[in-house]
N, C-alpha and C. Protein backbone atom coordinates (compact mmCIF):
# COMPACT_ATOMS: atom_id res chain seq x y z
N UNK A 1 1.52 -13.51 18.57
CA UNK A 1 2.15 -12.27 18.14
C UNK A 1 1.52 -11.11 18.88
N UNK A 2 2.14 -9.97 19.28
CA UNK A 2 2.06 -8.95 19.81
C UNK A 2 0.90 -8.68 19.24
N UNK A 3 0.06 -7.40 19.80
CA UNK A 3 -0.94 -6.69 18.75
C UNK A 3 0.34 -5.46 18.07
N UNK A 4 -0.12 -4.97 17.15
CA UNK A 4 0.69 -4.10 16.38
C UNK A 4 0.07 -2.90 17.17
N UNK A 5 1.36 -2.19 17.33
CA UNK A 5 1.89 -0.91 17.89
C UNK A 5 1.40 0.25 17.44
N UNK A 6 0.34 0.93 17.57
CA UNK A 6 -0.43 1.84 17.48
C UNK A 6 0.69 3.25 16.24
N UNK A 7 1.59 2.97 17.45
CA UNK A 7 2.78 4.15 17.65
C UNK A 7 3.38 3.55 16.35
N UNK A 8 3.44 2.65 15.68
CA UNK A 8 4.42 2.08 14.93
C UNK A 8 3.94 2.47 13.69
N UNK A 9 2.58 1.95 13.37
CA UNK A 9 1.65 1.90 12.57
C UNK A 9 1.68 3.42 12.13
N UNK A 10 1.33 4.69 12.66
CA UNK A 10 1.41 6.03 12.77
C UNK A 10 2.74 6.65 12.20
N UNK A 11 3.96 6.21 12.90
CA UNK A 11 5.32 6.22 12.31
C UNK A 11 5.51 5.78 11.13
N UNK A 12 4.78 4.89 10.89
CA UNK A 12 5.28 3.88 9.31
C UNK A 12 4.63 4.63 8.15
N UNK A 13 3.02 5.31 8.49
CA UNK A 13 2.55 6.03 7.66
C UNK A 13 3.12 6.89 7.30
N UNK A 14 3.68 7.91 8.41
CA UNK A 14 4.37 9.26 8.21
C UNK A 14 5.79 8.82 7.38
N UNK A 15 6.40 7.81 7.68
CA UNK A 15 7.98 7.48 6.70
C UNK A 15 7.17 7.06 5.51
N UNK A 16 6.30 6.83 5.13
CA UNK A 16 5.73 6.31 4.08
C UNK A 16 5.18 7.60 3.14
N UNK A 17 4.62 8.53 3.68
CA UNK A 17 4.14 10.31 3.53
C UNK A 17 5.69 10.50 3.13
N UNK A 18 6.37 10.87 3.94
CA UNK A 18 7.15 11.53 3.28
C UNK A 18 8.18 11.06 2.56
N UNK A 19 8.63 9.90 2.24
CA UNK A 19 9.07 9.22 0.99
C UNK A 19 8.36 9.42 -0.25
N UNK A 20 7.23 9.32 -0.06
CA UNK A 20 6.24 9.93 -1.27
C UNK A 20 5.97 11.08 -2.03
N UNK A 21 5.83 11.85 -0.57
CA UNK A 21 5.68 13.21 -1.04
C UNK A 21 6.94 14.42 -1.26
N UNK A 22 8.12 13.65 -0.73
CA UNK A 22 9.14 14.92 -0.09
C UNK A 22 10.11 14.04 -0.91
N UNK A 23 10.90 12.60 -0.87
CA UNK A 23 12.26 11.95 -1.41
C UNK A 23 12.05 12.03 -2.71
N UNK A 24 10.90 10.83 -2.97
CA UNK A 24 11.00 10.51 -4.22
C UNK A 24 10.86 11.52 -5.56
N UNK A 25 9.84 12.49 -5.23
CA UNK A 25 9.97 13.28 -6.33
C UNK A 25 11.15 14.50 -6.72
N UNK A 26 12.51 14.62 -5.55
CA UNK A 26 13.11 14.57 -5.71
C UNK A 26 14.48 13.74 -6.41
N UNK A 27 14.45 12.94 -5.84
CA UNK A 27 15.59 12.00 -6.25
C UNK A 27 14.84 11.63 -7.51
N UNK A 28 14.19 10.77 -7.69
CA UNK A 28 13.70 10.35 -8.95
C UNK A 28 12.38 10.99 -9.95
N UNK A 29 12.72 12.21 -10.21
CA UNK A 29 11.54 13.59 -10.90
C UNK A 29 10.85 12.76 -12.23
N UNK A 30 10.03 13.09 -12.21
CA UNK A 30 9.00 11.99 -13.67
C UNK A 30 9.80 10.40 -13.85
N UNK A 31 9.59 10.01 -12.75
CA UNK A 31 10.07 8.31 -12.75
C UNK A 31 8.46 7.56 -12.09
N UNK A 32 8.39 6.58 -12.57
CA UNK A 32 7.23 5.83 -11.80
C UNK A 32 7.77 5.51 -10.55
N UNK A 33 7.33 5.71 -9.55
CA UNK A 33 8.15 5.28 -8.21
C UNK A 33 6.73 4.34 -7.93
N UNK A 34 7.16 3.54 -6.56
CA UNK A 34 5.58 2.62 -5.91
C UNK A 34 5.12 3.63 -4.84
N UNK A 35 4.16 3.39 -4.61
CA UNK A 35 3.18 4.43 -3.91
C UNK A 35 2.89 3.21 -2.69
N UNK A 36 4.23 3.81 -1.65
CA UNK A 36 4.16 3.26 -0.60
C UNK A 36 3.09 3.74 -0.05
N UNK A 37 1.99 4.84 0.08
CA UNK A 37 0.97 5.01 1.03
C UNK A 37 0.44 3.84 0.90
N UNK A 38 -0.11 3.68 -0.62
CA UNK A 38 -1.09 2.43 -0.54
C UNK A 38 -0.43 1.22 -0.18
N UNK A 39 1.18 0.65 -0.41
CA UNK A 39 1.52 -0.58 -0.17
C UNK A 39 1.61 -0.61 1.81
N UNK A 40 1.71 0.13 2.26
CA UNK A 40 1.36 0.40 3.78
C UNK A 40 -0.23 0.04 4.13
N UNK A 41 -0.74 0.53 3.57
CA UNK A 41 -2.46 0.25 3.94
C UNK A 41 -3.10 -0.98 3.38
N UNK A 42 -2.39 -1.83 1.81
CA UNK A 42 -2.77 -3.08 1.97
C UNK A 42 -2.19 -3.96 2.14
N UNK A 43 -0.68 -3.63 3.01
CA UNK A 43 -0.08 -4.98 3.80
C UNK A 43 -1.00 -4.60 5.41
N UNK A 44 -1.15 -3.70 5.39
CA UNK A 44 -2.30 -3.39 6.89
C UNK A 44 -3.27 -4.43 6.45
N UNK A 45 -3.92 -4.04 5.60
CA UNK A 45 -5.18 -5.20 5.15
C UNK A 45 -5.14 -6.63 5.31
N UNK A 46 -3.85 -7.19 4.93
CA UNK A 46 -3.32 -8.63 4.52
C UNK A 46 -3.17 -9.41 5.90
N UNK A 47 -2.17 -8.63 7.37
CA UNK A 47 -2.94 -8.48 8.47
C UNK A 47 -3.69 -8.83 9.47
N UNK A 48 -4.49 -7.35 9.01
CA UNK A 48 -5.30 -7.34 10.32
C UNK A 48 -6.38 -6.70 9.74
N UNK A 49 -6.92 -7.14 8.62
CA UNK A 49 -8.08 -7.07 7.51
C UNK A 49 -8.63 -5.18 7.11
N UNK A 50 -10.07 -5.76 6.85
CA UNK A 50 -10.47 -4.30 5.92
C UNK A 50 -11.07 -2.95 7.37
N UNK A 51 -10.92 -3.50 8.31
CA UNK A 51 -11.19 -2.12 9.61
C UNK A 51 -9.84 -1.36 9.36
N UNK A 52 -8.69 -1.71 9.89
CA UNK A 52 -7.08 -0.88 10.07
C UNK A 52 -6.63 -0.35 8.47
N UNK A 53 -7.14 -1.47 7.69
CA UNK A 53 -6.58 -1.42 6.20
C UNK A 53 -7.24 -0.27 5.40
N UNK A 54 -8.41 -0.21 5.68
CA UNK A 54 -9.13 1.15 4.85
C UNK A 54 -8.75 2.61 6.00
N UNK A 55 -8.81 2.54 7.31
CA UNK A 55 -8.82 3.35 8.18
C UNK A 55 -7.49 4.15 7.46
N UNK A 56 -6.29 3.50 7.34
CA UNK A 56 -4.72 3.66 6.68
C UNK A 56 -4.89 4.18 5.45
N UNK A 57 -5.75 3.54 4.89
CA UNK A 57 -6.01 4.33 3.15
C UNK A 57 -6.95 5.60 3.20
N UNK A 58 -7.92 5.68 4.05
CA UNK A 58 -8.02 6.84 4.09
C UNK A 58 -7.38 8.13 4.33
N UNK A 59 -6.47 7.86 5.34
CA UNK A 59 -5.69 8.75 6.07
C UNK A 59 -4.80 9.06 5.23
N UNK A 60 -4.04 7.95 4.80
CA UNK A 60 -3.12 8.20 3.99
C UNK A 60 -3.32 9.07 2.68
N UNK A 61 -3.92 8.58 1.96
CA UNK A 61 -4.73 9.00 0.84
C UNK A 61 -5.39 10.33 0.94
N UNK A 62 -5.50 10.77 2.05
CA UNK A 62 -6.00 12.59 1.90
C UNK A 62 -5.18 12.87 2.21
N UNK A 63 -4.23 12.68 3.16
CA UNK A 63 -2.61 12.98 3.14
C UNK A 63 -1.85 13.25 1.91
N UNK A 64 -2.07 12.07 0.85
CA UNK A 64 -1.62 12.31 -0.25
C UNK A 64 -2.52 13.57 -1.15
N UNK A 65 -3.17 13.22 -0.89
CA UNK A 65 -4.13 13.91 -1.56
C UNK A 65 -3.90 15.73 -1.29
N UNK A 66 -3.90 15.96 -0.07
CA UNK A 66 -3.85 17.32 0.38
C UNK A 66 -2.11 17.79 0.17
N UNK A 67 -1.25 16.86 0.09
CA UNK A 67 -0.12 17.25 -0.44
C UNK A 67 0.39 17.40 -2.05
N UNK A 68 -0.46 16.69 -2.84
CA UNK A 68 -0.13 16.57 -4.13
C UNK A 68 -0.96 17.90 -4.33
N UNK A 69 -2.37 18.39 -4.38
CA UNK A 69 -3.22 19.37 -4.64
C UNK A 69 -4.13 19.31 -5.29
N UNK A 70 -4.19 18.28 -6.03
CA UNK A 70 -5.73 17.94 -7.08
C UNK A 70 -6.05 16.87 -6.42
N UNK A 71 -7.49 17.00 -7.25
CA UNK A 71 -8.28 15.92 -7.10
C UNK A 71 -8.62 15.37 -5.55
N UNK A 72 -8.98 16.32 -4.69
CA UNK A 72 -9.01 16.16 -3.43
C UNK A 72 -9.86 14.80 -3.14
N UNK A 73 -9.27 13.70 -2.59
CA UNK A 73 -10.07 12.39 -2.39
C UNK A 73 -9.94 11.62 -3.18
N UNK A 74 -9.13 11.39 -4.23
CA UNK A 74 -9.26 10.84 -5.23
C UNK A 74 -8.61 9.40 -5.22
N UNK A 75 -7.17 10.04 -4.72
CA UNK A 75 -6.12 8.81 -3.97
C UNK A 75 -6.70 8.38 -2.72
N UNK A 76 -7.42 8.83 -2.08
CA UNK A 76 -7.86 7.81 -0.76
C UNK A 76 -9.22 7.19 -0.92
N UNK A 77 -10.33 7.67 -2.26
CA UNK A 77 -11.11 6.69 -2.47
C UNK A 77 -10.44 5.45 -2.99
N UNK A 78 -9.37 5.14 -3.98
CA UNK A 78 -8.57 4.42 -4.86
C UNK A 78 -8.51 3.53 -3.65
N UNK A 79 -7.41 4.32 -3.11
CA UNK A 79 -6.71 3.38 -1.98
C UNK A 79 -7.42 2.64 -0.89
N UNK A 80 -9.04 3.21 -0.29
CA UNK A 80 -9.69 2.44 0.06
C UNK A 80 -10.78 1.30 -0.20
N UNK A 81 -11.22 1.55 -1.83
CA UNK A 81 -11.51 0.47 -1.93
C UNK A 81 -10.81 -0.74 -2.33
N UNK A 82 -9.44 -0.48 -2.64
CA UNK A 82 -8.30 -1.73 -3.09
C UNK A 82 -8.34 -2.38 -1.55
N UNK A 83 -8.10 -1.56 -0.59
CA UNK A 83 -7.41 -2.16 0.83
C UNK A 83 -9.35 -3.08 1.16
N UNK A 84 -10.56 -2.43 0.64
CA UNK A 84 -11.69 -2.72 1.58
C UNK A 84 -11.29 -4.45 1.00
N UNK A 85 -11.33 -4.72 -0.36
CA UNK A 85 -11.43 -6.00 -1.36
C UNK A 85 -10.15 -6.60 -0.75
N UNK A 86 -8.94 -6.10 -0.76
CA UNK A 86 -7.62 -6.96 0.26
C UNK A 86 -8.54 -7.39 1.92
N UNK A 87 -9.43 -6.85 2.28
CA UNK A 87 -9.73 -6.94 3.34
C UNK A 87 -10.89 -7.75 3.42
N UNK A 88 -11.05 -8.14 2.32
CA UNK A 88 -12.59 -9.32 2.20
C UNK A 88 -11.15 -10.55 1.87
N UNK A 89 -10.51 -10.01 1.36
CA UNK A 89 -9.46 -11.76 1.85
C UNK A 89 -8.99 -11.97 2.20
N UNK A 90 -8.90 -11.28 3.31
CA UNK A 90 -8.38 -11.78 4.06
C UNK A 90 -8.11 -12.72 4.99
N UNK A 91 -9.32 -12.99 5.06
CA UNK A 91 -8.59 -14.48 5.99
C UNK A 91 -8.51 -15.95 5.36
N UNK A 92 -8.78 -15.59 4.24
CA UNK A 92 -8.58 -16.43 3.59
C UNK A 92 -7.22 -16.94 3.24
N UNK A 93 -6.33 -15.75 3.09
CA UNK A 93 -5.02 -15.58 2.95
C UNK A 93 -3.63 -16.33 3.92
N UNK A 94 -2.98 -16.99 3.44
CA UNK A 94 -1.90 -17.81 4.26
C UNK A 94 -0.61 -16.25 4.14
N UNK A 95 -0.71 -15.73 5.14
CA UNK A 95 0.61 -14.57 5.86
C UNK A 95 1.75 -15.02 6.10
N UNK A 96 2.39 -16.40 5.93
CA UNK A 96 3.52 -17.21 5.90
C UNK A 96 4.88 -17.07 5.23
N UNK A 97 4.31 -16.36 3.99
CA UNK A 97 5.19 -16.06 3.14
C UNK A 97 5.06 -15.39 2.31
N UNK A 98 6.49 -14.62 1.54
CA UNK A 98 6.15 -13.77 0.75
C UNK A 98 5.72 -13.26 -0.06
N UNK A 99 5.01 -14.63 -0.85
CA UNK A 99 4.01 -14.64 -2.57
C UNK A 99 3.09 -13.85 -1.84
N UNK A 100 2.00 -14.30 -0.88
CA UNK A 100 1.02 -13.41 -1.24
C UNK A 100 0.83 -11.96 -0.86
N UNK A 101 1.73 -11.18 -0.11
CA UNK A 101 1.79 -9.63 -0.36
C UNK A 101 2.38 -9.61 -1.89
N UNK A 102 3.04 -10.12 -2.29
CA UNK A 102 3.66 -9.87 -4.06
C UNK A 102 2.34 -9.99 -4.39
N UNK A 103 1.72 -10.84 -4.84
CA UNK A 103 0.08 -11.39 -5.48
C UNK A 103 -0.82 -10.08 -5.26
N UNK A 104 -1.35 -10.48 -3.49
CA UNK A 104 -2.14 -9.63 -3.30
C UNK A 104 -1.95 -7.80 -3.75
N UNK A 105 -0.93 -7.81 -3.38
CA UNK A 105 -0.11 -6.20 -3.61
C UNK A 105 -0.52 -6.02 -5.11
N UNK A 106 -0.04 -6.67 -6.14
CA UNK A 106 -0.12 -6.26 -7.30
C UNK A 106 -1.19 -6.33 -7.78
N UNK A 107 -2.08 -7.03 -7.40
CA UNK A 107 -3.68 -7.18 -8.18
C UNK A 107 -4.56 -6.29 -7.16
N UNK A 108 -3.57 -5.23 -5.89
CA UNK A 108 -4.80 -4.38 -5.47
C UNK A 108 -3.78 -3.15 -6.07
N UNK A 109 -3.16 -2.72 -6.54
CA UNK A 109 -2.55 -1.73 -7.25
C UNK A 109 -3.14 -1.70 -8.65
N UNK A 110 -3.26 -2.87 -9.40
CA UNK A 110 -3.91 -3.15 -10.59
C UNK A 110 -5.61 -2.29 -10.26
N UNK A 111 -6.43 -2.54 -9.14
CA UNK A 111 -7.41 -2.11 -8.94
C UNK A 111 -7.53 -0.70 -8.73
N UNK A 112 -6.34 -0.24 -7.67
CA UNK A 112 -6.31 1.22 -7.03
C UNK A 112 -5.90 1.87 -8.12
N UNK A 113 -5.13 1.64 -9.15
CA UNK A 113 -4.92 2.39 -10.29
C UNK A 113 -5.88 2.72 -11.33
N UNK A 114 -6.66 1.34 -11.89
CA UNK A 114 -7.76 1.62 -12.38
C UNK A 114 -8.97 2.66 -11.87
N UNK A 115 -9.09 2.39 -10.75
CA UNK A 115 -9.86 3.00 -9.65
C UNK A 115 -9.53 4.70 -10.26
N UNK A 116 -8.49 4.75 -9.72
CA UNK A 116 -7.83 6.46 -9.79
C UNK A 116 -8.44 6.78 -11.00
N UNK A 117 -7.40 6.15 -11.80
CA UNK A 117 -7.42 6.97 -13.15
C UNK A 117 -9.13 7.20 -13.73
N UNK A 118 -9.92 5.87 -13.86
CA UNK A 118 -11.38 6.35 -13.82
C UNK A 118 -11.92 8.04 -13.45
N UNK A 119 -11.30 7.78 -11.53
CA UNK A 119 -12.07 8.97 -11.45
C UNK A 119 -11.28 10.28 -11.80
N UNK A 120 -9.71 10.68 -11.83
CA UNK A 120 -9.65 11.89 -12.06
C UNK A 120 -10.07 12.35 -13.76
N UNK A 121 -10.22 11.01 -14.52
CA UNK A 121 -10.70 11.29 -16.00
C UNK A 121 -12.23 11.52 -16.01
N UNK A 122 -12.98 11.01 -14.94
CA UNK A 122 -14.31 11.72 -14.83
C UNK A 122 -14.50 12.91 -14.04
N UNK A 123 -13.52 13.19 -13.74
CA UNK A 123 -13.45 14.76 -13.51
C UNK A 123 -12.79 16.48 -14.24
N UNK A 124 -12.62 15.37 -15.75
CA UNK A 124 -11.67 15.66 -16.80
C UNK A 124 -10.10 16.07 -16.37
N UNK A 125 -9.85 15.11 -16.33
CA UNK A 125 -8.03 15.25 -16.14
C UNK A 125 -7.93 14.76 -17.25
N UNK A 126 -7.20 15.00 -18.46
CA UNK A 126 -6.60 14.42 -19.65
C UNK A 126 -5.98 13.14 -19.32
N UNK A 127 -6.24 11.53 -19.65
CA UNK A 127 -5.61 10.28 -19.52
C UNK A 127 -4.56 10.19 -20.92
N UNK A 128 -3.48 9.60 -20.78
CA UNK A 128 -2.72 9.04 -21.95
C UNK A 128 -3.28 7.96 -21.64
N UNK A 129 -4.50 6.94 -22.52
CA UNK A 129 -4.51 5.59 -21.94
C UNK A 129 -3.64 4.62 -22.41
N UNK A 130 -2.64 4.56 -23.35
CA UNK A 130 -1.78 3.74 -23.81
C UNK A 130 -0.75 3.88 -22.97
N UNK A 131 -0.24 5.29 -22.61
CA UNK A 131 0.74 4.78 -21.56
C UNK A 131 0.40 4.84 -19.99
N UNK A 132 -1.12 4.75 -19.62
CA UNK A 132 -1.44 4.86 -17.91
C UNK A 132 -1.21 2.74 -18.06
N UNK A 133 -2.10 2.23 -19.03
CA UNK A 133 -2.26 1.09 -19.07
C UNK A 133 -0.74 0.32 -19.93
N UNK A 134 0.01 0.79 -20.63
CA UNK A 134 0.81 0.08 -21.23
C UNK A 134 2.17 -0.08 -20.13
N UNK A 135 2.54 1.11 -19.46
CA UNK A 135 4.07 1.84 -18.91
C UNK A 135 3.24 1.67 -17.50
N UNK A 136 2.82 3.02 -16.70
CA UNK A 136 2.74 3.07 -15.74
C UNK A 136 1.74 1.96 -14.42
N UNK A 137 0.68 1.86 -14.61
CA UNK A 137 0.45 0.86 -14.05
C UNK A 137 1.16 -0.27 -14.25
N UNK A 138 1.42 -1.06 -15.02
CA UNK A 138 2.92 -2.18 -14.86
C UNK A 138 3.69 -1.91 -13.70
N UNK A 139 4.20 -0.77 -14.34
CA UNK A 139 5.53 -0.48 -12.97
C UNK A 139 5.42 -0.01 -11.75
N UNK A 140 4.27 0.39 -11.76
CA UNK A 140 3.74 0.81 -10.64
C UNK A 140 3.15 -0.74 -10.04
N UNK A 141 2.62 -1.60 -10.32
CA UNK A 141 2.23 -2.57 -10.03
C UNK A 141 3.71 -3.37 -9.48
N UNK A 142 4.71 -3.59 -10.29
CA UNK A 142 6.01 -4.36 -9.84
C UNK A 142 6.35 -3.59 -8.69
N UNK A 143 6.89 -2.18 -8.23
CA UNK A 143 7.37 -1.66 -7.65
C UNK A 143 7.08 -1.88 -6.18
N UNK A 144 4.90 -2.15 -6.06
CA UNK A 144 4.34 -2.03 -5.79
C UNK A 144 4.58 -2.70 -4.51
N UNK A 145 5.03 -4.68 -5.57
CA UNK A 145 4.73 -5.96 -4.98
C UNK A 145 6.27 -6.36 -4.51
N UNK A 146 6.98 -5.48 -4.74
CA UNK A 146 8.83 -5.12 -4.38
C UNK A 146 8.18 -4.86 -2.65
N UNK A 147 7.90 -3.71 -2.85
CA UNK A 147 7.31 -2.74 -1.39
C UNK A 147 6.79 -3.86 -0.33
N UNK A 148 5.03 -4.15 -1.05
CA UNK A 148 4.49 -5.00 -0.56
C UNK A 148 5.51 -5.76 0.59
N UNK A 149 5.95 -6.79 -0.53
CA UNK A 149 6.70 -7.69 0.50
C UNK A 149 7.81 -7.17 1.35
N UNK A 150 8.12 -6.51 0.96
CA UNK A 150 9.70 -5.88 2.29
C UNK A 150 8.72 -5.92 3.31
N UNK A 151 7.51 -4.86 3.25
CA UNK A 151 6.92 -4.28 4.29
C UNK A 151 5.70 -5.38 5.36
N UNK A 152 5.87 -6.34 3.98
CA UNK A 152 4.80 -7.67 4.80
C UNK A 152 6.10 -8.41 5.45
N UNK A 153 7.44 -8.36 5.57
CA UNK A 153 8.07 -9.21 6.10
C UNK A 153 8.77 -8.14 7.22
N UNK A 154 9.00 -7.20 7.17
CA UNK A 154 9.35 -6.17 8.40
C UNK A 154 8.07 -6.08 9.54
N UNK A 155 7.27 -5.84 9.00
CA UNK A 155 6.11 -5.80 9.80
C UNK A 155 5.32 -7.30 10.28
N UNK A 156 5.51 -8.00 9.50
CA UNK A 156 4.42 -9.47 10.20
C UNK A 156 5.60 -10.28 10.25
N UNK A 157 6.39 -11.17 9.00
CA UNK A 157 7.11 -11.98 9.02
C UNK A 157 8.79 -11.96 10.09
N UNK A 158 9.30 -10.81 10.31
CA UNK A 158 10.38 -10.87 11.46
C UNK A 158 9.84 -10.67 12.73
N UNK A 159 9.04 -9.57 13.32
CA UNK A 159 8.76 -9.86 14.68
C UNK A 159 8.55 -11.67 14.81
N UNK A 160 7.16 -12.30 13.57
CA UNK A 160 7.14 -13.79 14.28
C UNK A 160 8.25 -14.68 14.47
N UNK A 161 8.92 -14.61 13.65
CA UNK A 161 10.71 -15.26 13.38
C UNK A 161 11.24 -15.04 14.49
N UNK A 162 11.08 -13.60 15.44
CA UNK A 162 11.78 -13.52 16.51
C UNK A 162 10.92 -14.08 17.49
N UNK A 163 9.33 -13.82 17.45
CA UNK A 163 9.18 -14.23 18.88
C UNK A 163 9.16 -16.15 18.49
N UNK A 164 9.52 -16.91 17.61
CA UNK A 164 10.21 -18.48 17.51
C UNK A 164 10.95 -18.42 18.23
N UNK A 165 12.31 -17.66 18.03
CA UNK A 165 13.30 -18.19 18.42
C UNK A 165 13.28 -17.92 19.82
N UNK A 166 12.39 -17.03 20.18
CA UNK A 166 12.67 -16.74 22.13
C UNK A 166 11.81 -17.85 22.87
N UNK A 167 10.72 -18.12 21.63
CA UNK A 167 10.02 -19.43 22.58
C UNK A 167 10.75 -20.81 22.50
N UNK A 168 11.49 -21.04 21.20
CA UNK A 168 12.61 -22.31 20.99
C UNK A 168 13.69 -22.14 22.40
N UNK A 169 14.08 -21.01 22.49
CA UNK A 169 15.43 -20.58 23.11
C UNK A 169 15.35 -20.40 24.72
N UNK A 170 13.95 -20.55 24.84
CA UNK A 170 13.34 -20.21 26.86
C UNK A 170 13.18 -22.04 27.07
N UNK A 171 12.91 -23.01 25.87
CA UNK A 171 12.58 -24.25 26.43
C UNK A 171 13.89 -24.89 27.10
C-alpha cells in the first residue's frame, strides 16, 4: 500500500474541522453528533500507530478547542491520550475489517470522553453525570464507531481493494 498522502491526511482533518465546527451545529443544534476530529485521529492510530495518531489529536483538538472557546486543551489532551492507548495497539490489531475500528473506535471514545469530562469538571464546568454517562457518551460512542468505520474503510480498506484488483488484473 501506498504511504498515506500527507496532502490527504491535512484535507481530511480540515473536512473533519469543519463538519464539526461549522455543519453540524447547524443542521443538528443540541443533538449529540460524533466528533469526527477524534474518529480521524484514531482511525490514524489503527493505521499507522500512536506517532501520526496523537500528532492528528493534537492538532485537531486545539483546533477544536480554539474554535469552540473553553477549556483551551482540553479536547486535544482527551483526544490524545485515547489515540496514544489506540496506538499501543496497534499492531496488535488485524486492519482487515470493519469490527475493529467499530471496537477500537468505541472503547477510545468511551476513554476520550471520560478523559474530557474529568478535566473540564476539574476545572469547574458544571457535569450532569447521569446524563454525560447515561445519554451522551453512549451516543457519542455509537456515532463514533458509525464514523470510525466509514473512515477506516475509505481510508485503509478501498485504496487496498483497489490496489488487488490492479495486481489480479496486470497478471
Amino acid at each position: 500500500m501506498k504511504r498515506l498522502n500527507r496532502l490527504h491526511i491535512a484535507l481530511g482533518m480540515f473536512v473533519a474541522l469543519l463538519l464539526q465546527a461549522a455543519v453540524f451545529p447547524v443542521l443538528f443544534p443540541r443533538w449529540v453528533v460524533p466528533d469526527l476530529v477524534f474518529c480521524f485521529s484514531a482511525v490514524m492510530s489503527i493505521i499507522a500507530g500512536t506517532g501520526p495518531g496523537v500528532v492528528l489529536a493534537a492538532i485537531g483538538g486545539l483546533c477544536q478547542d480554539a474554535l469552540s472557546g473553553s477549556f483551551m486543551g482540553a479536547s486535544a489532551g482527551a483526544n490524545m491520550a485515547a489515540a496514544w492507548i489506540i496506538g499501543l495497539v496497534e499492531p496488535q490489531l488485524f486492519k482487515e475489517n470493519l469490527i475493529t475500528p467499530v471496537v477500537i473506535v468505541g472503547a477510545g471514545t468511551v476513554i476520550r470522553e471520560v478523559i474530557y469530562t474529568f478535566v473540564i469538571w476539574s476545572f469547574g464546568a458544571g457535569i450532569d453525570w447521569a446524563r454525560a454517562f447515561g445519554t451522551v457518551i453512549p451516543w457519542v460512542a455509537v456515532l463514533n464507531c458509525c464514523a470510525g468505520a466509514l473512515l477506516h474503510y475509505w481510508i485503509y480498506l478501498r485504496p487496498r481493494d483497489r490496489e488487488r484488483l490492479r495486481s489480479v488484473s496486470s497478471v
